[in-house]
C-alpha atoms as a PDB file:
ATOM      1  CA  UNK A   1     -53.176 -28.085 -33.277  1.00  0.00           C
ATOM      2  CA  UNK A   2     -56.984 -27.908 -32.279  1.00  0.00           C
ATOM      3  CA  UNK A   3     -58.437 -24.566 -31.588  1.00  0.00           C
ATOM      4  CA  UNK A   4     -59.189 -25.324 -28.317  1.00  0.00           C
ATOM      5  CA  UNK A   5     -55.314 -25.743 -27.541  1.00  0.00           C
ATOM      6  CA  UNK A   6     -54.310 -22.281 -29.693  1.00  0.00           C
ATOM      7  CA  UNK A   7     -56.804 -20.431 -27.816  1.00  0.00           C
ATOM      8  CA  UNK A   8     -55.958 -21.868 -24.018  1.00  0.00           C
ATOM      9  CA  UNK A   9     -52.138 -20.692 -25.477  1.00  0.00           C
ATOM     10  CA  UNK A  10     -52.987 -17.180 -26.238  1.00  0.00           C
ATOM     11  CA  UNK A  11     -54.857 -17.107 -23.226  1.00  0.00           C
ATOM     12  CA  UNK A  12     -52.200 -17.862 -21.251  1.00  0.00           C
ATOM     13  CA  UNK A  13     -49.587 -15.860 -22.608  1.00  0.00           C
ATOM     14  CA  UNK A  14     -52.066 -12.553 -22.428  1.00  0.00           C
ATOM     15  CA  UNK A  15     -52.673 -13.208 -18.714  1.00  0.00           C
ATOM     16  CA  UNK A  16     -49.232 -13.732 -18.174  1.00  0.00           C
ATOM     17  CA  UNK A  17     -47.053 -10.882 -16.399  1.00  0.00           C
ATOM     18  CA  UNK A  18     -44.632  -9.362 -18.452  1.00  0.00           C
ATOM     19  CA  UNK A  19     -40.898  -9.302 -17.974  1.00  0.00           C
ATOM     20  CA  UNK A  20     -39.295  -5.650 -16.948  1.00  0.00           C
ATOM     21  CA  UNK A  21     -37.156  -5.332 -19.868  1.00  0.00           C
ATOM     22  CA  UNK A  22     -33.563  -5.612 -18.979  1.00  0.00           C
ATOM     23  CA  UNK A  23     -32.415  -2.166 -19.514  1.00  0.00           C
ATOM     24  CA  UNK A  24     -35.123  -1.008 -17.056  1.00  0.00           C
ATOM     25  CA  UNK A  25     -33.617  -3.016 -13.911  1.00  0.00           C
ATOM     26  CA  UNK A  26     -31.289  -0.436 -12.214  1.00  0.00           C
ATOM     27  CA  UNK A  27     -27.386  -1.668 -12.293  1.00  0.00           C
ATOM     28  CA  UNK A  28     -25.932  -3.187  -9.116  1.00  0.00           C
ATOM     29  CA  UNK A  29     -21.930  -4.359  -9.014  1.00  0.00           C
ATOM     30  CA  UNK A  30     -21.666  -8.374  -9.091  1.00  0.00           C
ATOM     31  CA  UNK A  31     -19.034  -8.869  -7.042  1.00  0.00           C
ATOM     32  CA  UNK A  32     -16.794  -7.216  -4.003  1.00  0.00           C
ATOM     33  CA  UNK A  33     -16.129  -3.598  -5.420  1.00  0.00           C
ATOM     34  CA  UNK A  34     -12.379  -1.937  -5.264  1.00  0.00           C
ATOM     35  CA  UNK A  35     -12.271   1.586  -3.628  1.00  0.00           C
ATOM     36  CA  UNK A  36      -9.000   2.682  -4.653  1.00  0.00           C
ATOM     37  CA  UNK A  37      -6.205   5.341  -2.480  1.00  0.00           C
ATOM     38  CA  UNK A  38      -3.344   6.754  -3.906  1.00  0.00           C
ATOM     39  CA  UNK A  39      -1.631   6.750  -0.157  1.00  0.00           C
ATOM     40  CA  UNK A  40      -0.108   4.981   2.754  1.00  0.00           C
ATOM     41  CA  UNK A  41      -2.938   2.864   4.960  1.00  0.00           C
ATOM     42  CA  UNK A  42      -3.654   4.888   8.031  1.00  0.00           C
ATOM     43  CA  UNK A  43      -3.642   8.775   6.344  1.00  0.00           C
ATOM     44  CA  UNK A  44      -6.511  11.139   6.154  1.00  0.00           C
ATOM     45  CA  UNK A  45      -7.480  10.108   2.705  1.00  0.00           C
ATOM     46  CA  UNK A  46      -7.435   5.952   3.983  1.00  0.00           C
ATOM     47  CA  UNK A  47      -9.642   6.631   6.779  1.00  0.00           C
ATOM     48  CA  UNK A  48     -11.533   8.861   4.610  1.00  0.00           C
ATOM     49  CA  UNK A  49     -11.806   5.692   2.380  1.00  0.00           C
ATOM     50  CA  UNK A  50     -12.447   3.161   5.098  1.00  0.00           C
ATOM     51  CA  UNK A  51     -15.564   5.376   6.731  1.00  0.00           C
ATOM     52  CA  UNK A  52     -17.333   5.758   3.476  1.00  0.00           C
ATOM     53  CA  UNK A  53     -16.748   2.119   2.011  1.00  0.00           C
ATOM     54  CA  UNK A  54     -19.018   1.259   5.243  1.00  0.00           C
ATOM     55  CA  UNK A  55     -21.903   3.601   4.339  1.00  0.00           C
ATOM     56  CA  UNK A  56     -21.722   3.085   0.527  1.00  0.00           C
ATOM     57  CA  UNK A  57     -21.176  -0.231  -0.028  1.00  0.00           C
ATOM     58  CA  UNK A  58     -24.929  -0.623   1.998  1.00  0.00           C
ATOM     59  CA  UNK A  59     -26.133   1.225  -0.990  1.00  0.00           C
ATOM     60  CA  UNK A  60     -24.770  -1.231  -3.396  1.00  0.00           C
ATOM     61  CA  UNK A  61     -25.407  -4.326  -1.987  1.00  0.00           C
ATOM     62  CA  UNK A  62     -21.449  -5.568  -2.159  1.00  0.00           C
ATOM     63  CA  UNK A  63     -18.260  -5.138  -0.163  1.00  0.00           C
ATOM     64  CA  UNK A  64     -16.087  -2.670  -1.002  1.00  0.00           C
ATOM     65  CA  UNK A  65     -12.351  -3.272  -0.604  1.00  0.00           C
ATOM     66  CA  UNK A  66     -10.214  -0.357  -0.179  1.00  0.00           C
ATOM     67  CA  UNK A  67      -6.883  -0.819  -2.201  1.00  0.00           C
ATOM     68  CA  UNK A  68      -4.005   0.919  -1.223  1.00  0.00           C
ATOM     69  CA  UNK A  69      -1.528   2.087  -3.900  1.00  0.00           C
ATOM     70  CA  UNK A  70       0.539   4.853  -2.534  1.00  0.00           C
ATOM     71  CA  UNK A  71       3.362   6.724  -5.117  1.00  0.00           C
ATOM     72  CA  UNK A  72       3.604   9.929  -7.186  1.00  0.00           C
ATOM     73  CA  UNK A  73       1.045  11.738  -5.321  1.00  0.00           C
ATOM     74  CA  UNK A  74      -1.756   9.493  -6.035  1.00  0.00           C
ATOM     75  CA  UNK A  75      -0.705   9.339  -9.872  1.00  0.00           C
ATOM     76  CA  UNK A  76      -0.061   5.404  -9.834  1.00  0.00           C
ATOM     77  CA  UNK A  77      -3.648   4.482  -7.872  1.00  0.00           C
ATOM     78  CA  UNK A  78      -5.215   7.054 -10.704  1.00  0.00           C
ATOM     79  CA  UNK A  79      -3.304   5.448 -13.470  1.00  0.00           C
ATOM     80  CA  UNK A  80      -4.850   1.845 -12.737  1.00  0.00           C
ATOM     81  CA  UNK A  81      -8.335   3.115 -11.971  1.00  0.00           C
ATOM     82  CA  UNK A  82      -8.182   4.957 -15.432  1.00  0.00           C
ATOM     83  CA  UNK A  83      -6.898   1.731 -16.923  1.00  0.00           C
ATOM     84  CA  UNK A  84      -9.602  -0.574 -15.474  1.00  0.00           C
ATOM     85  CA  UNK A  85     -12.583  -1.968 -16.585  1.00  0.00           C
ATOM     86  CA  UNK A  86     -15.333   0.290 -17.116  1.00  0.00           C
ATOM     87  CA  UNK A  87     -17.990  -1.584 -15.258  1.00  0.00           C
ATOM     88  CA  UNK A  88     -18.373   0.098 -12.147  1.00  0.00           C
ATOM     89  CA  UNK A  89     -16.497  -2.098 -10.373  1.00  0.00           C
ATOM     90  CA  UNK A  90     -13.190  -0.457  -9.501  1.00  0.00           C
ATOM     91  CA  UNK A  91     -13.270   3.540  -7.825  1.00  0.00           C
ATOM     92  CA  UNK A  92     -10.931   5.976  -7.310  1.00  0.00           C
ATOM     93  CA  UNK A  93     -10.772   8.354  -4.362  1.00  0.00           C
ATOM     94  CA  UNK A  94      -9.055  11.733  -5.395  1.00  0.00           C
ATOM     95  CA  UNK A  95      -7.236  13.973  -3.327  1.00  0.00           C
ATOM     96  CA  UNK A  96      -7.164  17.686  -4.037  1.00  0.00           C
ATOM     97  CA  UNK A  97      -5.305  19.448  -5.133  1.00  0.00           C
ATOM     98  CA  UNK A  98      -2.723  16.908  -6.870  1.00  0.00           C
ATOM     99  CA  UNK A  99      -6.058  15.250  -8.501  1.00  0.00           C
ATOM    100  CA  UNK A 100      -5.288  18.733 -11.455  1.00  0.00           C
ATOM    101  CA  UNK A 101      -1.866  19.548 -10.453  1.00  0.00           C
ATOM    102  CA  UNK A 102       0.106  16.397 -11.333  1.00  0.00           C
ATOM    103  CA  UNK A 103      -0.707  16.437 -14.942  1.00  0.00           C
ATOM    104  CA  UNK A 104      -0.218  20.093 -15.220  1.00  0.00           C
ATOM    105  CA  UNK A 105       3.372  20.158 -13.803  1.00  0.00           C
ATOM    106  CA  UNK A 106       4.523  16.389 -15.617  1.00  0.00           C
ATOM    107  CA  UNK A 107       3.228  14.439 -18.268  1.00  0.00           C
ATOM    108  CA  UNK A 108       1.189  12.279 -16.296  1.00  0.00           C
ATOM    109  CA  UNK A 109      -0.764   9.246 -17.123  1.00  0.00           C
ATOM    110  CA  UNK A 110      -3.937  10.771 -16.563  1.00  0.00           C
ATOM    111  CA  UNK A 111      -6.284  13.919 -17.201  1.00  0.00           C
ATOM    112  CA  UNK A 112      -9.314  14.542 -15.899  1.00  0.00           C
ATOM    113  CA  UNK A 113     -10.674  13.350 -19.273  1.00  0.00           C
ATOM    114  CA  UNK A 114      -9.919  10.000 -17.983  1.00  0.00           C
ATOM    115  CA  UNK A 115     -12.536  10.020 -15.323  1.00  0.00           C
ATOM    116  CA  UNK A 116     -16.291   9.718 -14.892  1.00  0.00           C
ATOM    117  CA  UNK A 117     -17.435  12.226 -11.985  1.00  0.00           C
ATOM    118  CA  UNK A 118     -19.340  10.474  -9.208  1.00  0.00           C
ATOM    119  CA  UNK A 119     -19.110  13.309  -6.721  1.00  0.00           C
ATOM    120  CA  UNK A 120     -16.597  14.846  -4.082  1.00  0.00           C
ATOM    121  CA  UNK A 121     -17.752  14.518  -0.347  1.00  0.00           C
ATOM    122  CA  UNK A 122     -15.627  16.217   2.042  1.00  0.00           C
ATOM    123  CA  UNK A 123     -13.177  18.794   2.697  1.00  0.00           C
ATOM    124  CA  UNK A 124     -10.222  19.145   4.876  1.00  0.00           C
ATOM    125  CA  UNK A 125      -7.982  22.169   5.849  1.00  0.00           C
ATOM    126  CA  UNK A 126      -4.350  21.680   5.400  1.00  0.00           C
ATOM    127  CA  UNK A 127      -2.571  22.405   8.664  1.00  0.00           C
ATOM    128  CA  UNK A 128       1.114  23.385   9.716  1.00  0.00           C
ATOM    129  CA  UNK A 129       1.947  21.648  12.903  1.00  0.00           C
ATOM    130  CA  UNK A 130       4.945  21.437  15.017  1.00  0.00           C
ATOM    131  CA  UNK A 131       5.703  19.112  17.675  1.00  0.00           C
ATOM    132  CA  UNK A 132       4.302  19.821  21.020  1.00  0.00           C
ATOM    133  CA  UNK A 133       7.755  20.574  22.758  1.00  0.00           C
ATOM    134  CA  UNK A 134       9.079  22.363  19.653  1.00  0.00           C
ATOM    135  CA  UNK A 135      10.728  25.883  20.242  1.00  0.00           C
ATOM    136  CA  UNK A 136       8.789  26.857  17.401  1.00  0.00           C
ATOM    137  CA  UNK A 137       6.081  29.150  18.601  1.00  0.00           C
ATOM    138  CA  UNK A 138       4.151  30.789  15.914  1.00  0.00           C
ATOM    139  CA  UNK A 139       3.971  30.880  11.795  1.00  0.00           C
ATOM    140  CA  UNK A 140       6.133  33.818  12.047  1.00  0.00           C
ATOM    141  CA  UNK A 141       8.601  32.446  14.466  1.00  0.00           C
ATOM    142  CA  UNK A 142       8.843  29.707  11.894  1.00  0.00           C
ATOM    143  CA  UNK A 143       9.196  32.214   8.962  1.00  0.00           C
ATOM    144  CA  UNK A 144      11.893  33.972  10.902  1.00  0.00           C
ATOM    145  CA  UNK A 145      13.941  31.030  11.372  1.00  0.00           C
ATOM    146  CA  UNK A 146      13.873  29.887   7.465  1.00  0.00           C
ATOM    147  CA  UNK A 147      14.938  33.618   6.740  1.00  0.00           C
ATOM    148  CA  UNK A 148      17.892  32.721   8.738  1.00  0.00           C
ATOM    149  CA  UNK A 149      18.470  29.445   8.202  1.00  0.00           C
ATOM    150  CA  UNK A 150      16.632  27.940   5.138  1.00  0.00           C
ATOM    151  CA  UNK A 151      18.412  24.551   5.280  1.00  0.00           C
ATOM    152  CA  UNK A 152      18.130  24.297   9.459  1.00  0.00           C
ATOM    153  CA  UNK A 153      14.001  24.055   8.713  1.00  0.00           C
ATOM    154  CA  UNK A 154      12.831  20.778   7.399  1.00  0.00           C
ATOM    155  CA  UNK A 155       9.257  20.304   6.672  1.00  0.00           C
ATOM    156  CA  UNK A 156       7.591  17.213   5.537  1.00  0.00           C
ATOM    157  CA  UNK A 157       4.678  17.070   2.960  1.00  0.00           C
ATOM    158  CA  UNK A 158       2.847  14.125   1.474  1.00  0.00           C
ATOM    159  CA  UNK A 159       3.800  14.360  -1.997  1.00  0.00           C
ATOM    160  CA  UNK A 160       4.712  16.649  -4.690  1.00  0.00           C
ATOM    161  CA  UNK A 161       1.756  19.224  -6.108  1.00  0.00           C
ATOM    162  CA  UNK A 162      -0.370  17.758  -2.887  1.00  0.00           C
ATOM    163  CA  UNK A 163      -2.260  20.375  -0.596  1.00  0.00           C
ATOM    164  CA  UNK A 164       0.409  20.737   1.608  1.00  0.00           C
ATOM    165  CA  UNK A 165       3.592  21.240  -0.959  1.00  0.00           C
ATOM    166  CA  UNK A 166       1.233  24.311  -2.728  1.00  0.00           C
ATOM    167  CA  UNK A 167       0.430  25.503   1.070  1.00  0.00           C
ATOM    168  CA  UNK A 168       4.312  25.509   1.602  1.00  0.00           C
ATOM    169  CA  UNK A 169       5.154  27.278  -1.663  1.00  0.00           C
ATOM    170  CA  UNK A 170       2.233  29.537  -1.199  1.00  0.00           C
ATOM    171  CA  UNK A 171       3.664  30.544   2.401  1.00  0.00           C
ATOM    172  CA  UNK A 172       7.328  30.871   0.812  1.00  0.00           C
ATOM    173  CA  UNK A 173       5.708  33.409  -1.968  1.00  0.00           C
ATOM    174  CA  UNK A 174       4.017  35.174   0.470  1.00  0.00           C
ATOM    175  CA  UNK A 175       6.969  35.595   2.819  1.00  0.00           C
ATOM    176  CA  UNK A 176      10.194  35.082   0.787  1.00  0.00           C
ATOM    177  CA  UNK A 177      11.136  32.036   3.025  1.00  0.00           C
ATOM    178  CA  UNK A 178      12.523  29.023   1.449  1.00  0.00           C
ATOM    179  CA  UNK A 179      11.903  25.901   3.625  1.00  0.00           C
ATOM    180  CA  UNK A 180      14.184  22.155   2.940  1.00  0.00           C
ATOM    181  CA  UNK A 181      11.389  19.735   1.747  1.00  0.00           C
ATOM    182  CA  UNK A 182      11.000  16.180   1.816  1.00  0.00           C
ATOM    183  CA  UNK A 183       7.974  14.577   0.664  1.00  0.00           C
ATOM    184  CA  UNK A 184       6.829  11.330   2.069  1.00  0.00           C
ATOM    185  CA  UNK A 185       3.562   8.675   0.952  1.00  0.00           C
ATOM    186  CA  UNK A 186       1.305   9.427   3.525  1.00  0.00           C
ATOM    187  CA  UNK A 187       0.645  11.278   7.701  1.00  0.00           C
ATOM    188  CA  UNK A 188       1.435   8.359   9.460  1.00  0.00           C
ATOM    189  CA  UNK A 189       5.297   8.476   7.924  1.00  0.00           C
ATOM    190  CA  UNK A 190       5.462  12.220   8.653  1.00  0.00           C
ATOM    191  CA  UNK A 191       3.699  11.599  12.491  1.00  0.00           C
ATOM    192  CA  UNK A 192       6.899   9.468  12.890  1.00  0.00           C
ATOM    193  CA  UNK A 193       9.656  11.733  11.494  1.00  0.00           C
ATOM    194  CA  UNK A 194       7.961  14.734  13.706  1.00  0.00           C
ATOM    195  CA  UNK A 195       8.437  13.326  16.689  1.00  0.00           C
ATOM    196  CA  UNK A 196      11.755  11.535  15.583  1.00  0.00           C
ATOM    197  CA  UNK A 197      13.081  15.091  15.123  1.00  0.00           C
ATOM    198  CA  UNK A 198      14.124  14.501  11.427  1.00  0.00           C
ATOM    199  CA  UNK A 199      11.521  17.253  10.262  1.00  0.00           C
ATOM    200  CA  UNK A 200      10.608  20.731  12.314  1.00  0.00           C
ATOM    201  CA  UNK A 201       6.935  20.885  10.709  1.00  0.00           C
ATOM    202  CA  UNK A 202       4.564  18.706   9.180  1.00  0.00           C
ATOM    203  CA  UNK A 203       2.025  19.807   6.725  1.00  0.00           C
ATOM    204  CA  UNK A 204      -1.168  17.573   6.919  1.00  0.00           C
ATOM    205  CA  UNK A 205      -5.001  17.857   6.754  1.00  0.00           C
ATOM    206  CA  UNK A 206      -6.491  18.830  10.308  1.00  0.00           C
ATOM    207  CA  UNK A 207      -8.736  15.326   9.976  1.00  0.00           C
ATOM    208  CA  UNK A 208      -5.420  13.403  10.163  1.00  0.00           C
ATOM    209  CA  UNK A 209      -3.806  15.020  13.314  1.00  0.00           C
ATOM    210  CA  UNK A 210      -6.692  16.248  15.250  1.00  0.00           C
ATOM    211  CA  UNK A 211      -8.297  12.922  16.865  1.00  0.00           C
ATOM    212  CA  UNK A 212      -4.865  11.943  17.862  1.00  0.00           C
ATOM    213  CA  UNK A 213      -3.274  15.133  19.193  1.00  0.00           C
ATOM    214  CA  UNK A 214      -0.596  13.700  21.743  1.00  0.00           C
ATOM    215  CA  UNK A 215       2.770  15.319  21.306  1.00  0.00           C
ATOM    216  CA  UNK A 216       2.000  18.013  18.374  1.00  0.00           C
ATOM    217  CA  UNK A 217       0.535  20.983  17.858  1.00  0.00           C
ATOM    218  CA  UNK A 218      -1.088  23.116  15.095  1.00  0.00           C
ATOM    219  CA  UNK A 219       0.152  26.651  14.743  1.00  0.00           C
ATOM    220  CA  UNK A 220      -2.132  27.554  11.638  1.00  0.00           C
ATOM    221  CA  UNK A 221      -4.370  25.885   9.396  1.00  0.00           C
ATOM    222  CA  UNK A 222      -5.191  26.857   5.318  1.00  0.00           C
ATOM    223  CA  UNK A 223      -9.150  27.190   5.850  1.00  0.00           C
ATOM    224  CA  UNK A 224     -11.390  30.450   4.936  1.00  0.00           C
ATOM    225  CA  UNK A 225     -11.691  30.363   9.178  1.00  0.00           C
ATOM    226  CA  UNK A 226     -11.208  28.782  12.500  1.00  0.00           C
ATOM    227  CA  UNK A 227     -12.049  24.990  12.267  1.00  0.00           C
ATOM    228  CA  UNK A 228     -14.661  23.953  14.976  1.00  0.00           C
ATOM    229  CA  UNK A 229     -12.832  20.921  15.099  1.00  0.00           C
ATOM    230  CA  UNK A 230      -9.379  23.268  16.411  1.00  0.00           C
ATOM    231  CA  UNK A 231     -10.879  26.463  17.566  1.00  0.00           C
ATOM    232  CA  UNK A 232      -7.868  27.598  18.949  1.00  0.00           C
ATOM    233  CA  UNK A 233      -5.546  27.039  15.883  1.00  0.00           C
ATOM    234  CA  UNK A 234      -5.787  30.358  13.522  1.00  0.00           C
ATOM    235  CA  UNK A 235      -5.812  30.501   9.714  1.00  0.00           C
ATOM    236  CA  UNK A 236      -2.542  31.634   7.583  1.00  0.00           C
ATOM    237  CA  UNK A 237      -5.447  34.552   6.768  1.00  0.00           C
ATOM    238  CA  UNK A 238      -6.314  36.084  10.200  1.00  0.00           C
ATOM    239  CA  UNK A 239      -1.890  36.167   9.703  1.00  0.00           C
ATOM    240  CA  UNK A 240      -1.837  38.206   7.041  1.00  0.00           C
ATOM    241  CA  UNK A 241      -0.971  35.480   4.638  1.00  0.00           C
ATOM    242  CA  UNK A 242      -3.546  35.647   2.018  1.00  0.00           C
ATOM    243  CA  UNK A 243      -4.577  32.214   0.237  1.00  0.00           C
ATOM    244  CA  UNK A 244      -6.685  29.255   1.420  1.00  0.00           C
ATOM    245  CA  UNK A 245      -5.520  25.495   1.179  1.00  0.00           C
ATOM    246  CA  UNK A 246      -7.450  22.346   1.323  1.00  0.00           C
ATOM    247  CA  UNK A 247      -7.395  18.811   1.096  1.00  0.00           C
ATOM    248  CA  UNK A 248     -10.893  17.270  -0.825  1.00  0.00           C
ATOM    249  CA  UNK A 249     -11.989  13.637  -1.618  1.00  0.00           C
ATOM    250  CA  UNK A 250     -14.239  12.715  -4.679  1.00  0.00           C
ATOM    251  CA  UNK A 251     -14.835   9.324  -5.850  1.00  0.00           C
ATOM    252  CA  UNK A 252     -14.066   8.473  -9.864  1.00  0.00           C
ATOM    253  CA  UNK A 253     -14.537   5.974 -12.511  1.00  0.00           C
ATOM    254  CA  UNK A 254     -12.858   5.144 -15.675  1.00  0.00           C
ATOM    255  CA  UNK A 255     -14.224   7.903 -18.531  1.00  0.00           C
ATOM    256  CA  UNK A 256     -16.193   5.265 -20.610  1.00  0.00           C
ATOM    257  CA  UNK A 257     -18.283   3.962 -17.660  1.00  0.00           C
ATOM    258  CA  UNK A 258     -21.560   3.246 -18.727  1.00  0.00           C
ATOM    259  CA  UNK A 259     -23.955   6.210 -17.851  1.00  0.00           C
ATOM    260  CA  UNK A 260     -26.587   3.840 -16.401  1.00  0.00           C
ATOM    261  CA  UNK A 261     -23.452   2.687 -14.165  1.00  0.00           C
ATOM    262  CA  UNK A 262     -22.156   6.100 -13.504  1.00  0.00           C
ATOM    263  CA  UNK A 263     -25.745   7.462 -12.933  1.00  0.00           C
ATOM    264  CA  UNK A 264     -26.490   4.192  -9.828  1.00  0.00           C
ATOM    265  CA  UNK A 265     -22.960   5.241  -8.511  1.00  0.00           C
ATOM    266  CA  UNK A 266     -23.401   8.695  -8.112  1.00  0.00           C
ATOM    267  CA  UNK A 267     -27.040   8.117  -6.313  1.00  0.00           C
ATOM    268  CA  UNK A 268     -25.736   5.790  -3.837  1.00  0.00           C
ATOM    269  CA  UNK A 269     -23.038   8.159  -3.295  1.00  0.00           C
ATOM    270  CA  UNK A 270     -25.320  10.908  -2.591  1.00  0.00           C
ATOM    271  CA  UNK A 271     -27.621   8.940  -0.602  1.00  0.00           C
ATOM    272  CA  UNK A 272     -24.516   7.741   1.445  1.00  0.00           C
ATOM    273  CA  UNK A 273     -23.244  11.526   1.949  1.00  0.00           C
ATOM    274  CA  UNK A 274     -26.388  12.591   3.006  1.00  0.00           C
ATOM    275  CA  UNK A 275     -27.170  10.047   5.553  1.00  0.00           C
ATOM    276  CA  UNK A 276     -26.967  11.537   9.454  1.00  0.00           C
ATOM    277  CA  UNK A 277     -24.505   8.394  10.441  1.00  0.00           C
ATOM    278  CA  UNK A 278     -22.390   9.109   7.580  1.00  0.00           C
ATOM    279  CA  UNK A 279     -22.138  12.718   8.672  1.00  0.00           C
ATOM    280  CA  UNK A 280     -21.802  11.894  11.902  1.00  0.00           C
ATOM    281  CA  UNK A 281     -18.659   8.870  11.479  1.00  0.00           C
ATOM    282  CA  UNK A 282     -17.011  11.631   9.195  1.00  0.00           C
ATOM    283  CA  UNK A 283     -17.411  14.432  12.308  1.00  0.00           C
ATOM    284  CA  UNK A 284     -15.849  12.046  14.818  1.00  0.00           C
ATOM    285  CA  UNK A 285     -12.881  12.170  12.973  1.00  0.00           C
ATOM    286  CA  UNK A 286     -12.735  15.845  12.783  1.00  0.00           C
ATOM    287  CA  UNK A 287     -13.317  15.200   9.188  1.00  0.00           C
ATOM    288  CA  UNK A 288     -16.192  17.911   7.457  1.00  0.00           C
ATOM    289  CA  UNK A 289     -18.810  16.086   4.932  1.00  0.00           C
ATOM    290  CA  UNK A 290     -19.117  18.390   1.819  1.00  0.00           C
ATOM    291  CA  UNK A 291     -21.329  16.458  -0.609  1.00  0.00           C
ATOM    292  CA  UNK A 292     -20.888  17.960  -4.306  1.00  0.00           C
ATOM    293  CA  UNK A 293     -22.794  16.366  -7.467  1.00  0.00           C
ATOM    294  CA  UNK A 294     -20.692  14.716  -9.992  1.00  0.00           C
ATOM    295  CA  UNK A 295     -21.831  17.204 -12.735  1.00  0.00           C
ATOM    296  CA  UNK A 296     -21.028  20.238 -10.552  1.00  0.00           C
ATOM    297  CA  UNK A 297     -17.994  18.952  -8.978  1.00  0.00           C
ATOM    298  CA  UNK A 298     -16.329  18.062 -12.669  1.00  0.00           C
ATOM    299  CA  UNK A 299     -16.533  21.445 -14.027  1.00  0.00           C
ATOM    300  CA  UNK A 300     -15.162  23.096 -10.667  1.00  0.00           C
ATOM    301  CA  UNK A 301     -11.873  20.809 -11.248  1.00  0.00           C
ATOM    302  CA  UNK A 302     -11.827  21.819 -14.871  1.00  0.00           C
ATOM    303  CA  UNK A 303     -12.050  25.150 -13.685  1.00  0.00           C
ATOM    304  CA  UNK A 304      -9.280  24.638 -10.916  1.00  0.00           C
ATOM    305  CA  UNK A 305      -6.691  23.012 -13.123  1.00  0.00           C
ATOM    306  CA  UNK A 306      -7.002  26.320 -15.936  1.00  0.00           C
ATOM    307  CA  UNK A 307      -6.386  28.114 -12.783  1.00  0.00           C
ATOM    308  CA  UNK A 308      -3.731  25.865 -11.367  1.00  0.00           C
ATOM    309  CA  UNK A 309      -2.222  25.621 -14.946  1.00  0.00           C
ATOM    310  CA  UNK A 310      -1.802  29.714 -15.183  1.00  0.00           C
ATOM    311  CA  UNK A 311       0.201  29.395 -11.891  1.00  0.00           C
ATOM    312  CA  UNK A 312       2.291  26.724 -13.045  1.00  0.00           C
ATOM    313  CA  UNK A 313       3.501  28.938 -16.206  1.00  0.00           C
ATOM    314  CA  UNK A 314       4.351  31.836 -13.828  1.00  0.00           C
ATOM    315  CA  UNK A 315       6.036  30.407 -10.798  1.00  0.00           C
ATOM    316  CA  UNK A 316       6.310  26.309 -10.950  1.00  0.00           C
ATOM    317  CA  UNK A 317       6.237  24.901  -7.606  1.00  0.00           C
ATOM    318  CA  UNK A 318       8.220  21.726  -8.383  1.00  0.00           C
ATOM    319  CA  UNK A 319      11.443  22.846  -6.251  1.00  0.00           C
ATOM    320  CA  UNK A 320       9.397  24.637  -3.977  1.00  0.00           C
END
């Protein structure tokens, strides 16, 4: 080779631009992503699903797909999202508090050392609502009647070790009142059996009931005070029952996700959270946006399930 040609070749590849090495280009999913819900299409934790999958999968540059797998109190969605590929491409939405309780009262398929934290982003007071004709007046009115007649109340929840079984056996510790019951998959099953007069009560997040109010009512809700979304509905608190209950959605990944992956996810989740129209979608379905960081969130749920686990060994809720 002449040294004409080796020099016009070095020239060339000194001028040229240099590649951004691979590891520097941030991740993006390749195809249609899979949010996954561990309940019943139409629910509080479905549209929670449905609103978000909008705003994030902008961020992300792909569909999402929101998967509906309903059973065991979200255990079977958790179970395959802990099973799937690590590549981003499949996400859980949790649902507090059966996210720590179901593997502390069963051996479940799933711990929380099966997850990679992307963040939680909203909260949701569990609420205790009759239907609108019902001759039950108050909380205590209710009460009253289970003292007399536990099998005559029926109350629906969705699931076992969900928000609204623990508000139920929190109310029946605080008051000595045993209540019948039956757990169903998801709100829109328990809407039906309210008005159907198979239950008395429902227990279900405020953000499920509250846009659609016709023919129920809420006599008392489990947050730390009055929801501007029901003003008029007090808290088991102000009634002298002392504990707080509430429904909460994070987003997960299977534990050996990448951290370059789990890292993207969690900054287009907080850049989703923290956008006004987010906010203001989640609002219009009486549903509050409370954006916590993966990191942070993670070791509050640790936290919760040693507390959660303490109250399992001294009164188990499981025939609550």
């Amino acid at each position: 080779m002449s040294q004409l040609s080796r020099r016009s070749i070095l020239g060339a590849f000194l001028t040229a631009p240099l590649a951004a090495p691979a590891f520097a280009q941030p991740w993006r999913p390749d195809r249609p992503v899979e949010l996954v819900v561990g309940f019943a299409p139409g629910g509080g934790t479905d549209i929670v699903a449905r609103l978000f999958a909008k705003h994030l999968e902008t961020r992300l540059g792909q569909p999402i797909t929101v998967v509906n797998r309903p059973g065991a109190s979200s255990e079977v969605a958790l179970t395959y999202v802990a099973r799937s590929r690590p590549d981003g491409q499949v996400l859980g939405l949790t649902n507090m508090p059966s996210f720590v309780t179901v593997p502390v009262e069963r051996r479940a398929q799933y711990n929380l050392d099966s997850f990679g934290f992307i963040g939680n982003i909203m909260t949701d007071p569990t609420g205790l609502i009759v239907r609108a004709d019902s001759p039950i007046r108050d909380v205590q009115d209710l009460v009253r009647r289970a003292l007399a007649d536990p099998e005559g109340i029926v109350v629906s929840t969705s699931g076992i070790g969900t928000d609204d079984h623990l508000m139920m056996a929190q109310i029946s510790r605080l008051t000595g009142a045993r209540f019948t019951l039956i757990h169903y998959t998801g709100a829109p099953i328990q809407r039906t059996a309210l008005i159907a007069g198979q239950v008395q009560a429902n227990c279900v997040s405020i953000g499920e009931y509250a846009p659609n109010p016709d023919g129920v009512r809420f006599i008392a809700h489990g947050g730390a005070e009055r929801s501007r979304f029901t003003p008029e509905t007090p808290t088991f608190r102000s009634l002298g029952l002392d504990f707080e209950m509430y429904s909460e959605r994070g987003l997960v990944v299977p534990a050996s996700t990448p951290s370059r992956i789990l890292e993207r996810l969690r900054d287009a989740v907080q850049e989703a959270a923290s956008d006004p129209a987010t906010r203001r979608s989640f609002e219009a379905q009486f549903i509050e946006p409370t954006l916590e960081p993966g990191a942070q969130w993670e070791a509050r749920m640790r936290a919760t399930q040693t507390q959660y686990a303490d109250l399992w060994r001294r009164a188990p809720w499981i025939n609550s």
